[in-house]
N, C-alpha and C. Protein backbone atom coordinates (compact mmCIF):
# COMPACT_ATOMS: atom_id res chain seq x y z
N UNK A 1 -2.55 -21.19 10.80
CA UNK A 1 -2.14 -21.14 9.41
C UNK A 1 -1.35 -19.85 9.19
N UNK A 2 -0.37 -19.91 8.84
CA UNK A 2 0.70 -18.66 8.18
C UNK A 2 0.11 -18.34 7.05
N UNK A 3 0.85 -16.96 7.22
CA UNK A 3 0.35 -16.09 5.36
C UNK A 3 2.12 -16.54 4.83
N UNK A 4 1.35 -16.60 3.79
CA UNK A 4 2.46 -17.29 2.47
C UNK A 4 3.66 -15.83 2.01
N UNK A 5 4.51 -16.44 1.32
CA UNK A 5 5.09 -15.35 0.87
C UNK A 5 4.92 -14.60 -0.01
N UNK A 6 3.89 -15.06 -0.78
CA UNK A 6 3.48 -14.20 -2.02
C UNK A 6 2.58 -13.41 -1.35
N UNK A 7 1.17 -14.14 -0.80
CA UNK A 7 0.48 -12.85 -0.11
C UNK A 7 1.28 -11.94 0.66
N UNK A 8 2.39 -11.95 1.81
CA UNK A 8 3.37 -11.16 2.43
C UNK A 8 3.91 -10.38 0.87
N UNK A 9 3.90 -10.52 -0.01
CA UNK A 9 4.56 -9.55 -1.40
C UNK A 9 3.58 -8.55 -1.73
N UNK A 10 2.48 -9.42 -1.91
CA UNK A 10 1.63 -8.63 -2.49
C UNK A 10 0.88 -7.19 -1.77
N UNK A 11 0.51 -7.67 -0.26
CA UNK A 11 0.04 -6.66 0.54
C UNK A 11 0.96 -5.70 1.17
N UNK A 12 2.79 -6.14 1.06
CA UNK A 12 3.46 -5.34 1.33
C UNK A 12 3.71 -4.11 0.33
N UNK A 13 3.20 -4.61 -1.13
CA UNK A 13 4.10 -3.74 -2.09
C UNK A 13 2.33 -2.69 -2.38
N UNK A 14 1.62 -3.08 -2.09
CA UNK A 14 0.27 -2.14 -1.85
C UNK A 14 0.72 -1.27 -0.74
N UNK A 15 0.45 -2.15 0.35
CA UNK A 15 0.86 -1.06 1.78
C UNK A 15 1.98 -0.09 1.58
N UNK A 16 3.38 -0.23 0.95
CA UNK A 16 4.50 0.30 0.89
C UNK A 16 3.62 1.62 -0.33
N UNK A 17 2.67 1.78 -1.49
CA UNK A 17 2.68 2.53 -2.51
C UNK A 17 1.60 3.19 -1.75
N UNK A 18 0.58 2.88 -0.76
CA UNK A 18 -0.26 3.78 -0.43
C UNK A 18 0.15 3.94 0.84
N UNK A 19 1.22 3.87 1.76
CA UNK A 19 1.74 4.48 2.62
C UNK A 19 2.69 5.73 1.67
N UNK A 20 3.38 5.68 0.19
CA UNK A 20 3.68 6.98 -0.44
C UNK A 20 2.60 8.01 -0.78
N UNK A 21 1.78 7.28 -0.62
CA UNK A 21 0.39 8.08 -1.50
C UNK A 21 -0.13 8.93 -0.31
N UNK A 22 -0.37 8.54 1.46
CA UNK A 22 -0.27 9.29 2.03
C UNK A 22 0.44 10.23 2.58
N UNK A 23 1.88 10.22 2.53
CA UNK A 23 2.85 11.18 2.91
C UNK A 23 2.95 12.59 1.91
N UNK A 24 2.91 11.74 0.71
CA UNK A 24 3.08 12.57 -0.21
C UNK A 24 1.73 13.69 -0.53
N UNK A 25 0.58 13.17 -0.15
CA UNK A 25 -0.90 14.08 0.02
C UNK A 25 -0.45 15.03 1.37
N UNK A 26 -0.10 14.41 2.57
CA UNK A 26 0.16 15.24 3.31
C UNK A 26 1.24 16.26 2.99
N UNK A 27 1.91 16.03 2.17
CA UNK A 27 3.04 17.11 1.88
C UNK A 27 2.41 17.86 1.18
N UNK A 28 1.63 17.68 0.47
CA UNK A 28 1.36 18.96 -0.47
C UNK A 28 0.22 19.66 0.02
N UNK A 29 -1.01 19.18 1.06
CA UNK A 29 -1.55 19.79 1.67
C UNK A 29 -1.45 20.90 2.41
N UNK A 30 -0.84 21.15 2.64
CA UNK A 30 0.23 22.39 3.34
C UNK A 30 0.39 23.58 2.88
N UNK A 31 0.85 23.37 1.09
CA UNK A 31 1.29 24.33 0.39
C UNK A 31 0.69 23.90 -0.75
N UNK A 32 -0.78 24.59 -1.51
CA UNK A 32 -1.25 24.48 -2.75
C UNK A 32 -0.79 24.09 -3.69
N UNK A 33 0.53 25.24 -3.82
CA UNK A 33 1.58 25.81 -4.75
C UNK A 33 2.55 24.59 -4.89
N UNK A 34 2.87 23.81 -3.99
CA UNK A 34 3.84 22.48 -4.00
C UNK A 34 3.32 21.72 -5.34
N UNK A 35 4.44 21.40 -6.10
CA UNK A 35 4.04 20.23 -7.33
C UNK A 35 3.89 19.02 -6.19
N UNK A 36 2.98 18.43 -6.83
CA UNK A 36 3.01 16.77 -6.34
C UNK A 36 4.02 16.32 -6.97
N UNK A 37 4.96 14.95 -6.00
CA UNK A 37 5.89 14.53 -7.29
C UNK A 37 5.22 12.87 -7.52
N UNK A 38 4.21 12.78 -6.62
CA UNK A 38 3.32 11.39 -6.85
C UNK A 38 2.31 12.05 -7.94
N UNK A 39 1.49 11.96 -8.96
CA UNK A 39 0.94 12.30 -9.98
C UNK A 39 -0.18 11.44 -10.18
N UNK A 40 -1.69 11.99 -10.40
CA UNK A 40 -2.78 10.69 -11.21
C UNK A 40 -2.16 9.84 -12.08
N UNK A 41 -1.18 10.26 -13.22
CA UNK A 41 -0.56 9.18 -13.87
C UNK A 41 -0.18 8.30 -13.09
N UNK A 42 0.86 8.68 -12.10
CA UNK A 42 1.54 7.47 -11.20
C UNK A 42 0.53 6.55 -11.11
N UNK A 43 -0.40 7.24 -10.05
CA UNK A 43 -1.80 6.31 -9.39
C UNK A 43 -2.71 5.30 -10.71
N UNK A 44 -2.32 5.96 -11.51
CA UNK A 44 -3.21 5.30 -12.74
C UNK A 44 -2.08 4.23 -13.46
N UNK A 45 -0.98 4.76 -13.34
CA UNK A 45 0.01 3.00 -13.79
C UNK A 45 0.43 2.34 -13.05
N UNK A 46 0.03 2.46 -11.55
CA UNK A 46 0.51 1.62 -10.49
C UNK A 46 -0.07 0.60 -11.02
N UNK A 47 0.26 -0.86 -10.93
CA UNK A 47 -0.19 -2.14 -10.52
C UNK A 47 0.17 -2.86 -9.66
N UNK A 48 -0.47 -3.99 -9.00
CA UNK A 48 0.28 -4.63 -7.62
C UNK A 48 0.36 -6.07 -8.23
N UNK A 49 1.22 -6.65 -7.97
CA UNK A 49 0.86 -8.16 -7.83
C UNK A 49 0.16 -8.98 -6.62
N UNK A 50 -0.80 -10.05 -7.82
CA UNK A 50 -1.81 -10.73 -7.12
C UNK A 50 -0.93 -11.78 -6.45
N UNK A 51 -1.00 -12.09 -4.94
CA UNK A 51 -1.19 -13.17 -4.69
C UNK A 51 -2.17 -14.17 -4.32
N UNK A 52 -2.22 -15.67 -3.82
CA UNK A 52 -3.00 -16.23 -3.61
C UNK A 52 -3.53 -15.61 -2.31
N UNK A 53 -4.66 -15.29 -1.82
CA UNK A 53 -5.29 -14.66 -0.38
C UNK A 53 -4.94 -13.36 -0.23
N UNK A 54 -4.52 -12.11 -1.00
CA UNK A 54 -3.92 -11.28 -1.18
C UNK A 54 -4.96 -10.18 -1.21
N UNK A 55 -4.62 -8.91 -1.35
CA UNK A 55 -5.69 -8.14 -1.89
C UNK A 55 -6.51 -8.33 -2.72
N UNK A 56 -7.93 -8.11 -3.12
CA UNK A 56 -8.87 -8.27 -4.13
C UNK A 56 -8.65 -6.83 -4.73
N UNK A 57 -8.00 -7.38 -6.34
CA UNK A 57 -7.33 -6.54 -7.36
C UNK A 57 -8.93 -5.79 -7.36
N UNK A 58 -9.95 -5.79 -7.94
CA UNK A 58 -10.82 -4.71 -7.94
C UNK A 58 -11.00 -3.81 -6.90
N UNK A 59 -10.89 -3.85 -6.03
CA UNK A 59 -10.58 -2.61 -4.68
C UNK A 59 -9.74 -2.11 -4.72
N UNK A 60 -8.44 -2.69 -5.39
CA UNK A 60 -6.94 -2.11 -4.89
C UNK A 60 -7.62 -0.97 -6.58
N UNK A 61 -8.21 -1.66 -7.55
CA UNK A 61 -7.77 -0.74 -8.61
C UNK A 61 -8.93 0.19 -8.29
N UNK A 62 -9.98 -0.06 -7.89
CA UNK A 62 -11.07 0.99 -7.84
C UNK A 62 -10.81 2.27 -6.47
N UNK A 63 -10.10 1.44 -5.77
CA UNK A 63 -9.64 2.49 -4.44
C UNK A 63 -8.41 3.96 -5.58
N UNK A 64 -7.61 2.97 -6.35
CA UNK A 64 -6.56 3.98 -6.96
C UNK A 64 -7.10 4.63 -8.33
N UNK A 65 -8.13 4.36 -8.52
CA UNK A 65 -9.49 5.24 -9.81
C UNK A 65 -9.59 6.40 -9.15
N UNK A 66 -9.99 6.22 -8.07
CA UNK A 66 -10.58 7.65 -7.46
C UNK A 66 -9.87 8.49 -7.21
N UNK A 67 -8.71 7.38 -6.24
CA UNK A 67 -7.54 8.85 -5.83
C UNK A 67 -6.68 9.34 -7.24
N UNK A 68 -6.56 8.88 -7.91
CA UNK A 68 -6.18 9.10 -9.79
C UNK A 68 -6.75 10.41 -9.89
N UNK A 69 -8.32 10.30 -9.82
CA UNK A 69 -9.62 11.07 -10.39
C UNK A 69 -8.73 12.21 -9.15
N UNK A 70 -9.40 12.13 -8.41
CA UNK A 70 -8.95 13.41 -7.71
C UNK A 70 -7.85 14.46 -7.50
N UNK A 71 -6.62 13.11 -7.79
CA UNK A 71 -5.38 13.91 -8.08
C UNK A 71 -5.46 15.10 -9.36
N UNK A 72 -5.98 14.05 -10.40
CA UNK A 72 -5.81 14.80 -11.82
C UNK A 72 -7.22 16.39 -11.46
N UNK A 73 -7.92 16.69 -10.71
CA UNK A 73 -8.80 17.46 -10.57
C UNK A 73 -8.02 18.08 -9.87
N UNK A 74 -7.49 18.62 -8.77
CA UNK A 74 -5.87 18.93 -8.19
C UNK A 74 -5.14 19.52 -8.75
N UNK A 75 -4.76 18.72 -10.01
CA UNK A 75 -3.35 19.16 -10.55
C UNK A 75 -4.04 20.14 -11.93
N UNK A 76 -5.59 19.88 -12.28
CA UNK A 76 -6.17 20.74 -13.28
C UNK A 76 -6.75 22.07 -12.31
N UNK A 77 -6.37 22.27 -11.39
CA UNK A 77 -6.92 23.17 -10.42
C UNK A 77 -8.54 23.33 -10.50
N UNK A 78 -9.13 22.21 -10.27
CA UNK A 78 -10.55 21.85 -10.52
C UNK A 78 -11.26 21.51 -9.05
N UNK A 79 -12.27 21.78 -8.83
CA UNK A 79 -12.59 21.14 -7.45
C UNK A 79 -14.02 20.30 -7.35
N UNK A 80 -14.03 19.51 -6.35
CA UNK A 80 -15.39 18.78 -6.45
C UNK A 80 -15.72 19.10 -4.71
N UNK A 81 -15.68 20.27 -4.06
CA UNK A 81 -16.05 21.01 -3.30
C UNK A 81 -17.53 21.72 -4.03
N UNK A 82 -18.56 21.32 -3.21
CA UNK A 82 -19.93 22.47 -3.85
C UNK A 82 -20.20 23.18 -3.03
């Protein structure tokens, strides 16, 4: 059985925003001082489209809650280091 083209949409355009989400963490890891130009806002208005057999939208959104949460703790120079 083949994957359809909508599922091929849907898991590409996830994979394609959290393959930015890692480059862009690694870039700023480096240098404190670096603005992020990916932002918790971003992470928090991303949406993906559902396809049929596709990602399960509550993971994709609860996976991008956290990294949101953490960004915005980051960018408030806040830490959840104890």
């Amino acid at each position: 059985m083949g994957v359809g083209p909508a599922r091929s949409a849907a898991t590409a355009e996830v994979d394609q925003f959290l393959g930015f989400v890692a480059i862009e963490l690694a870039r700023v890891s480096g240098d404190p001082a670096t603005p992020p130009r990916l932002t918790a806002r971003d992470i928090s208005a991303k949406r993906f489209t559902l396809g049929p057999r596709g990602y399960v939208m509550h993971e994709v959104d609860d996976f991008l809650a956290r990294l949101a949460a953490q960004l915005a703790e980051r960018e408030n120079g806040w830490s959840t280091a104890g």
